[in-house]
N, C-alpha and C. Protein backbone atom coordinates (compact mmCIF):
# COMPACT_ATOMS: atom_id res chain seq x y z
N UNK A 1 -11.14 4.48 11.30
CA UNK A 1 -9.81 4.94 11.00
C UNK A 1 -9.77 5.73 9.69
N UNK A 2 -10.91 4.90 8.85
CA UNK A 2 -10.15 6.05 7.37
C UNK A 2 -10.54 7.63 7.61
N UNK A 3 -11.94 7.73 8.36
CA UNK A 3 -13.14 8.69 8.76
C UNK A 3 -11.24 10.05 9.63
N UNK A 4 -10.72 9.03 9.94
CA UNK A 4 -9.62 10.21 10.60
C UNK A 4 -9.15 10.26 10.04
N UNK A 5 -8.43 9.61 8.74
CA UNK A 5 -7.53 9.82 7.79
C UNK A 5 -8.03 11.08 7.19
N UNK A 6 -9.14 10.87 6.80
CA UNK A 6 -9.79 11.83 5.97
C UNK A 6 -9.21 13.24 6.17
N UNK A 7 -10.05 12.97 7.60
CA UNK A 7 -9.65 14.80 8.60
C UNK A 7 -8.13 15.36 8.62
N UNK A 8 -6.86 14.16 8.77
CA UNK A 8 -5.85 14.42 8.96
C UNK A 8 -5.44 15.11 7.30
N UNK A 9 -5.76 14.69 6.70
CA UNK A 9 -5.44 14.90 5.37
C UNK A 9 -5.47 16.65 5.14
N UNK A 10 -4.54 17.24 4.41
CA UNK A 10 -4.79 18.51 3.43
C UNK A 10 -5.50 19.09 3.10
N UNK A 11 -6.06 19.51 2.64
CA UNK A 11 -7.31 19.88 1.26
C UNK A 11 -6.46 19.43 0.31
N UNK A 12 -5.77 19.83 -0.33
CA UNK A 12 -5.16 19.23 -1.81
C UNK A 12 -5.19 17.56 -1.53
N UNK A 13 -5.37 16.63 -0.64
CA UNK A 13 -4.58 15.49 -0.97
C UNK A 13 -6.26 15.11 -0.51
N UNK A 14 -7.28 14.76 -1.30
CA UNK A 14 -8.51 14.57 -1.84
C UNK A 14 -8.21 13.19 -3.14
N UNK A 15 -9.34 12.49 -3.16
CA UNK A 15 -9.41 11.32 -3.81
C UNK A 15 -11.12 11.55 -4.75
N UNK A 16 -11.18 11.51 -5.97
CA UNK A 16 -11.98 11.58 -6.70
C UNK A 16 -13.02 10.11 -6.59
N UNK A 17 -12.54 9.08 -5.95
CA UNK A 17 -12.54 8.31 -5.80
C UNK A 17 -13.39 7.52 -4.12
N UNK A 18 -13.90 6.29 -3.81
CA UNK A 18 -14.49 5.90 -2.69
C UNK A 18 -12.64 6.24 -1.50
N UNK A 19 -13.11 6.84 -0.71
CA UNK A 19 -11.90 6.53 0.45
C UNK A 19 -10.62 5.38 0.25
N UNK A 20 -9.96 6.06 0.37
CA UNK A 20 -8.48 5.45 0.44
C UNK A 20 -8.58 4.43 1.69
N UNK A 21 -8.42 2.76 1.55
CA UNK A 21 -8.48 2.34 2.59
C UNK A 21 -7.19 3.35 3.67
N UNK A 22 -6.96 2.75 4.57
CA UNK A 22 -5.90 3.39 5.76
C UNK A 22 -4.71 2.31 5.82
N UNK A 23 -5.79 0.99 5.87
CA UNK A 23 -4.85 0.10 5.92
C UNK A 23 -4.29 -0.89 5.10
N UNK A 24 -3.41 -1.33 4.84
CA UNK A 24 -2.33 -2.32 3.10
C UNK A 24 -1.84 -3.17 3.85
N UNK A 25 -2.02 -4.34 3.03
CA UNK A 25 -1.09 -5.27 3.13
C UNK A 25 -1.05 -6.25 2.63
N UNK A 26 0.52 -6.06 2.06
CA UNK A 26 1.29 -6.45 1.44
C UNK A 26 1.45 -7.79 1.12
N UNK A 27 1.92 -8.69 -0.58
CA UNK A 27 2.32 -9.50 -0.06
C UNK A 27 3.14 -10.58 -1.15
N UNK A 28 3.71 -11.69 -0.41
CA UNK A 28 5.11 -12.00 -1.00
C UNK A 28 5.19 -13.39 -0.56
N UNK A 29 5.97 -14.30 -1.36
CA UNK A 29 6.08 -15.71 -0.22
C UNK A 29 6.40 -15.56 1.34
N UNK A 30 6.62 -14.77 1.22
CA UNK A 30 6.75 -14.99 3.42
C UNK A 30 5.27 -15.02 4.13
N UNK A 31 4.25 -14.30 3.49
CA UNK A 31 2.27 -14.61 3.80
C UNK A 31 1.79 -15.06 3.10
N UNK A 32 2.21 -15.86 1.86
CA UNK A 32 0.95 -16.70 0.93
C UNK A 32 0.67 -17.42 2.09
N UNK A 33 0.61 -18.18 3.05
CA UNK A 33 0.32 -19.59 3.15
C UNK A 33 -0.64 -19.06 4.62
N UNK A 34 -0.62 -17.50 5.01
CA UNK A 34 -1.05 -17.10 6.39
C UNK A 34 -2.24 -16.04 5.21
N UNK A 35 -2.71 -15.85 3.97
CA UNK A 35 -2.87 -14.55 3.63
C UNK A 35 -5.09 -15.15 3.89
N UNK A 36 -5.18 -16.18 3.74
CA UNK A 36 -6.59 -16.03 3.92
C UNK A 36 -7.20 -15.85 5.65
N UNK A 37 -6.30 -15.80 6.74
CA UNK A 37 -6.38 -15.60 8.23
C UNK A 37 -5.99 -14.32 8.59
N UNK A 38 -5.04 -13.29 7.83
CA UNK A 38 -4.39 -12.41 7.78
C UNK A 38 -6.06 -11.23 6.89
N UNK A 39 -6.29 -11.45 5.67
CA UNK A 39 -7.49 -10.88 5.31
C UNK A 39 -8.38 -10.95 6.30
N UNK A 40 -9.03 -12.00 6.73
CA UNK A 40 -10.05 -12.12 7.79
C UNK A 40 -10.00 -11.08 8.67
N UNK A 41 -8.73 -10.93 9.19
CA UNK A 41 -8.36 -10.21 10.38
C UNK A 41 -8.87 -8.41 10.13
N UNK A 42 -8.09 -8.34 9.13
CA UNK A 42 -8.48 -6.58 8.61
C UNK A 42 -10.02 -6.38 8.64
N UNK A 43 -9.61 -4.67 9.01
CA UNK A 43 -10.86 -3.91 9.07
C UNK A 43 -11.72 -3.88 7.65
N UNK A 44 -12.69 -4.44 7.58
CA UNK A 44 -13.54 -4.15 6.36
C UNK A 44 -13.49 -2.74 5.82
N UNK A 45 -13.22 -2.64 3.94
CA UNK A 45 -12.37 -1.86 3.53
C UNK A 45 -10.66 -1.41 3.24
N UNK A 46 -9.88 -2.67 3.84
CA UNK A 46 -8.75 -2.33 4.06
C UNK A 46 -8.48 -2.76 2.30
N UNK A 47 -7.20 -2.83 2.25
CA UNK A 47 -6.50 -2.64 0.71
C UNK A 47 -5.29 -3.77 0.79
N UNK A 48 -5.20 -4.79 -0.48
CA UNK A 48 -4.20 -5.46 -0.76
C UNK A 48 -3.31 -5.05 -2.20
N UNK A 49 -1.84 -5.67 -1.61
CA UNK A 49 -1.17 -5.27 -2.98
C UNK A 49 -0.97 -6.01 -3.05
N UNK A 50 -1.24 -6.88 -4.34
CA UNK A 50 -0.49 -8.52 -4.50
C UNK A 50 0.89 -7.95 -5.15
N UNK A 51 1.87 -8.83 -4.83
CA UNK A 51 3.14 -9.03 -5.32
C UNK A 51 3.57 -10.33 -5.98
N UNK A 52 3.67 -11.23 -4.89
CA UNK A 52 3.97 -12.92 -5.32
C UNK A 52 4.97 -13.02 -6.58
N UNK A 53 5.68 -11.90 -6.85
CA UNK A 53 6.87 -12.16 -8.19
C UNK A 53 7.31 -13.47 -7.88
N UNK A 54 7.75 -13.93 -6.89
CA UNK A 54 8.29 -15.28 -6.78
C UNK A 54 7.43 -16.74 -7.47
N UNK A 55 6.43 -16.57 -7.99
CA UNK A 55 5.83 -17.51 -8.56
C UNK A 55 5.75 -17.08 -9.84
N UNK A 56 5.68 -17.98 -11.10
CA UNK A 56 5.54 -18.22 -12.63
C UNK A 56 4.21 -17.09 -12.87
N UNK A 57 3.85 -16.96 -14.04
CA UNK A 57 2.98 -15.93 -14.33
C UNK A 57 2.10 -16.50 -14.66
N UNK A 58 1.90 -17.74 -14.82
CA UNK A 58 -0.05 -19.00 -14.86
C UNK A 58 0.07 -18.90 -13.40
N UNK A 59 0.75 -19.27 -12.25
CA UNK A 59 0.30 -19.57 -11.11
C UNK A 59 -0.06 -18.09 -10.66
N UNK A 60 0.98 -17.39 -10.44
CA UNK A 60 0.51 -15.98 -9.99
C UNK A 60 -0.48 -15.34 -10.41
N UNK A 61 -1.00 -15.86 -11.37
CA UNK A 61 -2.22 -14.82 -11.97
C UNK A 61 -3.19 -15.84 -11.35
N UNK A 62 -3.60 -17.17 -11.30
CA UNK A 62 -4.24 -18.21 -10.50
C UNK A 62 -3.86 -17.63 -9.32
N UNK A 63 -3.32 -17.68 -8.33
CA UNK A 63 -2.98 -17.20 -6.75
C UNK A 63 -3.71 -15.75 -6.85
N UNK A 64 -3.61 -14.80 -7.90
CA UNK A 64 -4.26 -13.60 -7.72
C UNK A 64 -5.94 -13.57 -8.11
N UNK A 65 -6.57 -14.46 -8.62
CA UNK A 65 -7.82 -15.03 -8.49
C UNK A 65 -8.29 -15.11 -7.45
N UNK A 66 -7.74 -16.29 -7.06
CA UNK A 66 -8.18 -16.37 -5.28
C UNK A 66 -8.37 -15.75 -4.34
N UNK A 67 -6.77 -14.93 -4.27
CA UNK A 67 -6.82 -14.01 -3.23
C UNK A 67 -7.82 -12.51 -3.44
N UNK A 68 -8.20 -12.23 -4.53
CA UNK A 68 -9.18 -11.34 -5.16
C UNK A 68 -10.56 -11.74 -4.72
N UNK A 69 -10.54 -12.75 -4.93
CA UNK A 69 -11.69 -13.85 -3.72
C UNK A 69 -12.23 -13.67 -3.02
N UNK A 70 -10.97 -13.65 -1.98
CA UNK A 70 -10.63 -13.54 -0.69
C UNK A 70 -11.05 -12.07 -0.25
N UNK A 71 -10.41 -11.40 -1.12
CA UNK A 71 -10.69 -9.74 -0.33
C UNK A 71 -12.24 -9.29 -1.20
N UNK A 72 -12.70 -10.07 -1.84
CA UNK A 72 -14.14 -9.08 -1.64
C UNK A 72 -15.51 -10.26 -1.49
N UNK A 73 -15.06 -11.29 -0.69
CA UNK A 73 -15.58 -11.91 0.37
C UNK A 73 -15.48 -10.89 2.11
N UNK A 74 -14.07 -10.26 2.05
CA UNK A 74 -13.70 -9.47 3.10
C UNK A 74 -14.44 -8.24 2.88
N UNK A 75 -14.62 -7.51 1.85
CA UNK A 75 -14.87 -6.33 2.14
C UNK A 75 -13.72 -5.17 1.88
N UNK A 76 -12.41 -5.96 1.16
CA UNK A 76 -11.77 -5.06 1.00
C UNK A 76 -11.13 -5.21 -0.83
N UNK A 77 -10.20 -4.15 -0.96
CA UNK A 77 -9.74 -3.88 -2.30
C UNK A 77 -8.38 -4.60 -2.84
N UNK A 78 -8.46 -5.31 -3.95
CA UNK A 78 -6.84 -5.68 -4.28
C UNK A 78 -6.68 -4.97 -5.95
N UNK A 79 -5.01 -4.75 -5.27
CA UNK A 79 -4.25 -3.87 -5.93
C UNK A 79 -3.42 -4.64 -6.85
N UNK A 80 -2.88 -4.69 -7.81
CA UNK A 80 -2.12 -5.35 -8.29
C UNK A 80 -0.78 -4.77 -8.89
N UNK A 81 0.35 -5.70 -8.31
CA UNK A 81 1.30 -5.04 -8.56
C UNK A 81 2.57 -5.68 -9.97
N UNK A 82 3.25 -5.01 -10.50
CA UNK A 82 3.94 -5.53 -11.74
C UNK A 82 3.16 -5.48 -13.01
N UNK A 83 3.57 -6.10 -14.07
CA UNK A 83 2.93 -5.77 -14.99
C UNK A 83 2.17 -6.36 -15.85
N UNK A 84 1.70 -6.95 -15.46
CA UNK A 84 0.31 -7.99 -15.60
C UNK A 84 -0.71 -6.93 -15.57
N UNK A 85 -1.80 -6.98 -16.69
CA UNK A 85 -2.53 -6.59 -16.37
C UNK A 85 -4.44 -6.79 -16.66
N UNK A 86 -4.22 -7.73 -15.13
CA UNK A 86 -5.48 -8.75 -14.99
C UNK A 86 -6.13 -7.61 -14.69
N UNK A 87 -7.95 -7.90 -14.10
CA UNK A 87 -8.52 -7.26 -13.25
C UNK A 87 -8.24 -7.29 -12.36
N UNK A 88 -8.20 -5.79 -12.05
CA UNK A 88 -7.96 -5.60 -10.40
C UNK A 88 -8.57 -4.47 -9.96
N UNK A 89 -8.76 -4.03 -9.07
CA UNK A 89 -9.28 -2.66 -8.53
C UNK A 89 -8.21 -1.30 -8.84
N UNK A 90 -7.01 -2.16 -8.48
CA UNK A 90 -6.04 -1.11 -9.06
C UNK A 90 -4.79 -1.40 -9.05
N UNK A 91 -4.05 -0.79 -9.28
CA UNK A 91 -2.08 -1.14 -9.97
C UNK A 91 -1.48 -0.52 -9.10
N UNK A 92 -0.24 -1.32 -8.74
CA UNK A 92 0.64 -0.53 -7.84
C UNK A 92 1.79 -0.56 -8.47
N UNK A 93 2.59 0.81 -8.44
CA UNK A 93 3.63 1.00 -9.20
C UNK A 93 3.48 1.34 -10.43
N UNK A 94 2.37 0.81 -11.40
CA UNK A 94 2.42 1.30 -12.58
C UNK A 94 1.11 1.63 -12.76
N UNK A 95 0.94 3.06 -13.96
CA UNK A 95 -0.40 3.38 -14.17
C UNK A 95 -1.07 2.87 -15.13
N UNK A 96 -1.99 2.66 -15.20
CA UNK A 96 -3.38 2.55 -15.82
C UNK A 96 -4.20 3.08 -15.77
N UNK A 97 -4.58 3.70 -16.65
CA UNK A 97 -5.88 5.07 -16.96
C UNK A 97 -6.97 4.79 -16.86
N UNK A 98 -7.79 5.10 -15.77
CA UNK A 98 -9.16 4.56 -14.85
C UNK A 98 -9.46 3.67 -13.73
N UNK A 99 -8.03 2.87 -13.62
CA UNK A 99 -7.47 2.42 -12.73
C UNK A 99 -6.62 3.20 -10.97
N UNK A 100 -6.90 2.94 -9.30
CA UNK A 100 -6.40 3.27 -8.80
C UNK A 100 -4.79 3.05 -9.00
N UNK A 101 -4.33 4.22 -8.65
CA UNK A 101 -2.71 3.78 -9.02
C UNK A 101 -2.12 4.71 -7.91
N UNK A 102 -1.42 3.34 -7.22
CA UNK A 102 -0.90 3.37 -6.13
C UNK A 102 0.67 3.76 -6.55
N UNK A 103 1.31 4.95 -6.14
CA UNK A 103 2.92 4.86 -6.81
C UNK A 103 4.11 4.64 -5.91
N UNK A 104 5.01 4.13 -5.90
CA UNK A 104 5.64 3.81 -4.81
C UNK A 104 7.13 5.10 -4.67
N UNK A 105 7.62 6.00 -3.78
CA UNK A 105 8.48 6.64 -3.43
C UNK A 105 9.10 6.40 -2.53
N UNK A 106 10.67 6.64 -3.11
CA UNK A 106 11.81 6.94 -1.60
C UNK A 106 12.62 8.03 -1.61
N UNK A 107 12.35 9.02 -2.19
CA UNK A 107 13.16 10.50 -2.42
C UNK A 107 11.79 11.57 -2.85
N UNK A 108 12.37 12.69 -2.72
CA UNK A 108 11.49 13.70 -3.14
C UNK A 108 11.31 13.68 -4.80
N UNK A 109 12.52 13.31 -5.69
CA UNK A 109 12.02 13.29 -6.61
C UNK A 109 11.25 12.46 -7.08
N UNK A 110 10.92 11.18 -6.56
CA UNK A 110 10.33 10.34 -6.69
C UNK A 110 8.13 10.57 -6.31
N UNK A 111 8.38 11.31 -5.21
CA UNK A 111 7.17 11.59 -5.06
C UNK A 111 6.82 12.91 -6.25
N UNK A 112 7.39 13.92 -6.36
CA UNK A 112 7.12 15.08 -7.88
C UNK A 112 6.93 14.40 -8.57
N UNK A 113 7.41 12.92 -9.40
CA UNK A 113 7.05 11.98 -10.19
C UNK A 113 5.33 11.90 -10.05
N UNK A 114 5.31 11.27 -8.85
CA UNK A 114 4.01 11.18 -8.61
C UNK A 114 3.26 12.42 -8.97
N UNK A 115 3.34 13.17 -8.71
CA UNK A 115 2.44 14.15 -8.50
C UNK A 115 2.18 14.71 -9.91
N UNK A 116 3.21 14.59 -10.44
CA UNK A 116 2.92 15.09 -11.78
C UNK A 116 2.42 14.00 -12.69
N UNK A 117 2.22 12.88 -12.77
CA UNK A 117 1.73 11.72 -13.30
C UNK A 117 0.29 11.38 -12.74
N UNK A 118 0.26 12.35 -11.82
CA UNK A 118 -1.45 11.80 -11.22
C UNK A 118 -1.84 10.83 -10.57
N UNK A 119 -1.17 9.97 -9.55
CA UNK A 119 -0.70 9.38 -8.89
C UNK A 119 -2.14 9.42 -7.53
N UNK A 120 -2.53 8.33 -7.43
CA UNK A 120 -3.88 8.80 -6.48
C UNK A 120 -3.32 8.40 -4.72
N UNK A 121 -2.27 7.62 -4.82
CA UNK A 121 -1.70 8.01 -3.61
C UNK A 121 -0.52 7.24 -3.67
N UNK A 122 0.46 7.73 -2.63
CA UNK A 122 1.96 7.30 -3.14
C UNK A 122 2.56 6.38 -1.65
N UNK A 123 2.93 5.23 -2.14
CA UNK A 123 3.62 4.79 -0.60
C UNK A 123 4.97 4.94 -0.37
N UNK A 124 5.67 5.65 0.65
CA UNK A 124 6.70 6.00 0.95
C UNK A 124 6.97 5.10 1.90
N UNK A 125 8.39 5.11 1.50
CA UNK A 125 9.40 3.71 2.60
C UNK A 125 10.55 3.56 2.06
N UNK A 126 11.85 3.19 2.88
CA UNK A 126 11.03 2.47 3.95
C UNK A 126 11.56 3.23 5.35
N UNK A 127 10.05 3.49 6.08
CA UNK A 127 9.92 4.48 7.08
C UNK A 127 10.98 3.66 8.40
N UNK A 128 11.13 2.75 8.46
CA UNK A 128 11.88 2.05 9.54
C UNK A 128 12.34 0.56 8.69
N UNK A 129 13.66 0.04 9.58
CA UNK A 129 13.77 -1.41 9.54
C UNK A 129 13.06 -2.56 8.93
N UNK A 130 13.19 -2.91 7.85
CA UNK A 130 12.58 -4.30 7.22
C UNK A 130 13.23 -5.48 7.05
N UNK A 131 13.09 -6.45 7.21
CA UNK A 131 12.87 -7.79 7.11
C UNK A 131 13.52 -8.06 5.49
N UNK A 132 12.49 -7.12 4.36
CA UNK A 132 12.85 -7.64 3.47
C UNK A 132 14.09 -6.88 2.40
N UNK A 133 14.68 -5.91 3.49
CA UNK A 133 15.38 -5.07 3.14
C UNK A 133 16.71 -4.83 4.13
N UNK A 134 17.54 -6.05 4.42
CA UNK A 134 18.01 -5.55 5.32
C UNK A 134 19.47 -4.99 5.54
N UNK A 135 19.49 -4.13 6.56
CA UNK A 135 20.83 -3.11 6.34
C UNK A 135 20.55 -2.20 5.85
N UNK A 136 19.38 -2.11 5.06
CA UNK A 136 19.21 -0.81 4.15
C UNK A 136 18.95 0.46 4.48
N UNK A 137 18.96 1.81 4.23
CA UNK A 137 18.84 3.15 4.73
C UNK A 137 17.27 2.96 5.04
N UNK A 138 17.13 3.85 6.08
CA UNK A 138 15.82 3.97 6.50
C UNK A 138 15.18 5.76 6.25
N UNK A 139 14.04 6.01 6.34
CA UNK A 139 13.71 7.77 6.02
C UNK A 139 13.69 8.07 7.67
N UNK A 140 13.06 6.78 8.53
CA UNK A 140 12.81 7.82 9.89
C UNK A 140 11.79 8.77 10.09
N UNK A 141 11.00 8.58 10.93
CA UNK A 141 9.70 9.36 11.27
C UNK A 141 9.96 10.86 10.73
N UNK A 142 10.92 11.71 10.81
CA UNK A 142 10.88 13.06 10.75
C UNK A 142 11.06 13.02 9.39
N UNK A 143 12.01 12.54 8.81
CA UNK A 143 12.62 12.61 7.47
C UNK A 143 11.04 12.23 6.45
N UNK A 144 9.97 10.90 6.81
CA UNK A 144 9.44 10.60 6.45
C UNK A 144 8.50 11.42 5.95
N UNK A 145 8.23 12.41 7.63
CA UNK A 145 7.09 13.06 7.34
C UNK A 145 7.33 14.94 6.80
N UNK A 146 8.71 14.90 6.57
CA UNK A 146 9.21 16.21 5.70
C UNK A 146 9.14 15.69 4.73
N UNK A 147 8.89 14.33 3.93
CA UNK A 147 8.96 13.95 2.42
C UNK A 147 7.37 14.00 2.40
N UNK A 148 6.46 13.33 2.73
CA UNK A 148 5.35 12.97 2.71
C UNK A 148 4.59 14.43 2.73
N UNK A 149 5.00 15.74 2.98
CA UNK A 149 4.34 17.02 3.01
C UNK A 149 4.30 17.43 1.70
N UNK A 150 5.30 16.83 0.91
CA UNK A 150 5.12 17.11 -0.63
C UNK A 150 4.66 16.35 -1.53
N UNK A 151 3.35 15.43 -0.55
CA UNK A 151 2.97 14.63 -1.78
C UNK A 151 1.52 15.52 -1.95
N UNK A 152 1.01 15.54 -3.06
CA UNK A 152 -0.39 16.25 -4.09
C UNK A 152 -1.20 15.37 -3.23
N UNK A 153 -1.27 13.87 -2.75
CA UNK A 153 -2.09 12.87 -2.77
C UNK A 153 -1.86 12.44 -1.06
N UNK A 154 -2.45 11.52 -1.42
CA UNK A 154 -2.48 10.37 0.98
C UNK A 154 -1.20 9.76 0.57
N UNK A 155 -0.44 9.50 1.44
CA UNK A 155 0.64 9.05 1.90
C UNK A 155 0.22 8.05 2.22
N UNK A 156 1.29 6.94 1.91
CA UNK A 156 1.01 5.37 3.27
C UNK A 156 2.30 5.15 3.49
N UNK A 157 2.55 5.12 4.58
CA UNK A 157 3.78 4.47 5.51
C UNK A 157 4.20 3.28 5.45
N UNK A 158 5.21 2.91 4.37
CA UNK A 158 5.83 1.21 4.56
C UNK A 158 7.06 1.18 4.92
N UNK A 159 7.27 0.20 5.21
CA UNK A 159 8.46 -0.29 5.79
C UNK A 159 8.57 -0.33 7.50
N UNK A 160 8.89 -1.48 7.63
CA UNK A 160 8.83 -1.80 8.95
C UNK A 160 7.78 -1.97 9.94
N UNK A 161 6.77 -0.92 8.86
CA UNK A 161 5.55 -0.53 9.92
C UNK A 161 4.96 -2.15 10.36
N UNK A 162 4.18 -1.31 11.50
CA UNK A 162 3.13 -2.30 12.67
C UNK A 162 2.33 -1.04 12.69
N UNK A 163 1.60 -2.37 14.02
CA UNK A 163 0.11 -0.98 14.72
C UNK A 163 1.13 -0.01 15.33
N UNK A 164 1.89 -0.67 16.28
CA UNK A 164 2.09 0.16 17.62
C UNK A 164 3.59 1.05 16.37
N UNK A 165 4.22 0.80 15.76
CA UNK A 165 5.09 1.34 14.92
C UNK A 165 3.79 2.97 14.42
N UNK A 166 2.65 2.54 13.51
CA UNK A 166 1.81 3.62 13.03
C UNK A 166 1.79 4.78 14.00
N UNK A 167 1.01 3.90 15.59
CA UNK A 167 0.53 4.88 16.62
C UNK A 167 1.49 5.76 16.67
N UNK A 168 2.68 5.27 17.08
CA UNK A 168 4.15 5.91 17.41
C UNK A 168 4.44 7.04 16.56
N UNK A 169 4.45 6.81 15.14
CA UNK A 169 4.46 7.53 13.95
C UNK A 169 3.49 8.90 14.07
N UNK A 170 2.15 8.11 14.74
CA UNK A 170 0.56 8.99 14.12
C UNK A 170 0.63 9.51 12.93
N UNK A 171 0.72 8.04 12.33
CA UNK A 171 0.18 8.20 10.66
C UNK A 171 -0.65 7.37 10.40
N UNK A 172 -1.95 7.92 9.97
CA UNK A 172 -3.41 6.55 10.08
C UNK A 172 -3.18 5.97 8.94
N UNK A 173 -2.70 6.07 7.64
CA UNK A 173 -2.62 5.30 6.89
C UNK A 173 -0.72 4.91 6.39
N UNK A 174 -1.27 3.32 6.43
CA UNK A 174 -0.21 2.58 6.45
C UNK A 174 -0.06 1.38 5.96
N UNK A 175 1.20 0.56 5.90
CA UNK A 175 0.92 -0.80 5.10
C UNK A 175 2.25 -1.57 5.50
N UNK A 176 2.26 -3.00 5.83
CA UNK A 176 2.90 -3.98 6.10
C UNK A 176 2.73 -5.29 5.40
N UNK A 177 4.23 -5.71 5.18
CA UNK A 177 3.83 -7.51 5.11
C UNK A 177 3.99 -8.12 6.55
N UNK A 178 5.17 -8.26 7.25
CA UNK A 178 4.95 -9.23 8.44
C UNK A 178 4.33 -8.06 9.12
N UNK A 179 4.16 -6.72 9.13
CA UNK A 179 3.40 -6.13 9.98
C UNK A 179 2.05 -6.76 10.50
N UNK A 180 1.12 -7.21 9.55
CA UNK A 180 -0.09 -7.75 8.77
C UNK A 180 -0.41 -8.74 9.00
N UNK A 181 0.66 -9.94 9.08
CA UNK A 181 0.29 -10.87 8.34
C UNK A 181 0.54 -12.15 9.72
């Protein structure tokens, strides 16, 4: 899958960097307690963003140990999100200089942010219906992918997403919590 990401990609939206996993996921008290069966499952190489705000900042940084563990026992990358700043492979939402930095967008100005901050890839959402968002405006496949043409960098598809949600989309890179989990 990333091997098509690649191809689908731009020329401008290039990574200085090993391949952008394709696939994220996400996570929050609704998968701590599913997240070491949920890793297993992913394609070797895939990408985590820890979140877990809902826990104290000794436990969460302990829970992000583990699960750091966890994914390179798997074969894949964790991201870390908020502003802690443990080891990690890389930061989501905020930058760190030498660090992957994942930036998160829901408007166009939000992705120019990115782009002009250097932003190595930006996740846009939320592309459909969420769970942890609900009632909320959605971008919608078309809307999504007229925003996502102006990113410098790879796009990942959140919100709402699944497999059969991605296929539907045909966007190889993407990211879920209950999608995932």
């Amino acid at each position: 899958m990333i091997g098509a990401y690649s191809r689908a990609m731009r020329p401008r939206q290039t990574l200085s960097r090993d391949p952008l996993p394709s696939l994220w996921l996400l996570t929050d008290a609704r998968n701590d307690a599913v997240l070491g069966r949920a890793l297993a499952r992913l394609p070797r190489g895939s990408g985590l963003v820890f979140r877990h705000y809902h826990l104290p900042p000794a436990e969460r940084r302990a829970r992000f140990a583990q699960v750091r563990r966890l994914c390179r026992a798997h074969g894949h990358i964790a991201v870390l999100a908020g502003e802690a700043r443990w080891p990690a492979d890389g930061h989501y939402g905020r930058k760190i200089m030498g660090r992957l930095w994942l930036a998160t967008a829901h408007s166009a100005r939000e992705i120019a942010r990115a782009n002009l901050r250097g932003a190595d890839a930006v996740l846009l959402s939320p592309v459909f219906p969420t769970r942890s968002h609900p009632g909320a405006a959605t971008l919608g496949p078309v809307r999504f992918r007229l925003l996502a043409r102006l990113s410098a960098v790879p796009v990942v598809a959140l919100g709402g997403m699944d497999r059969g949600r991605a296929l539907a989309l045909r966007w190889p890179c993407w990211a879920a919590i209950d999608g995932l989990s």
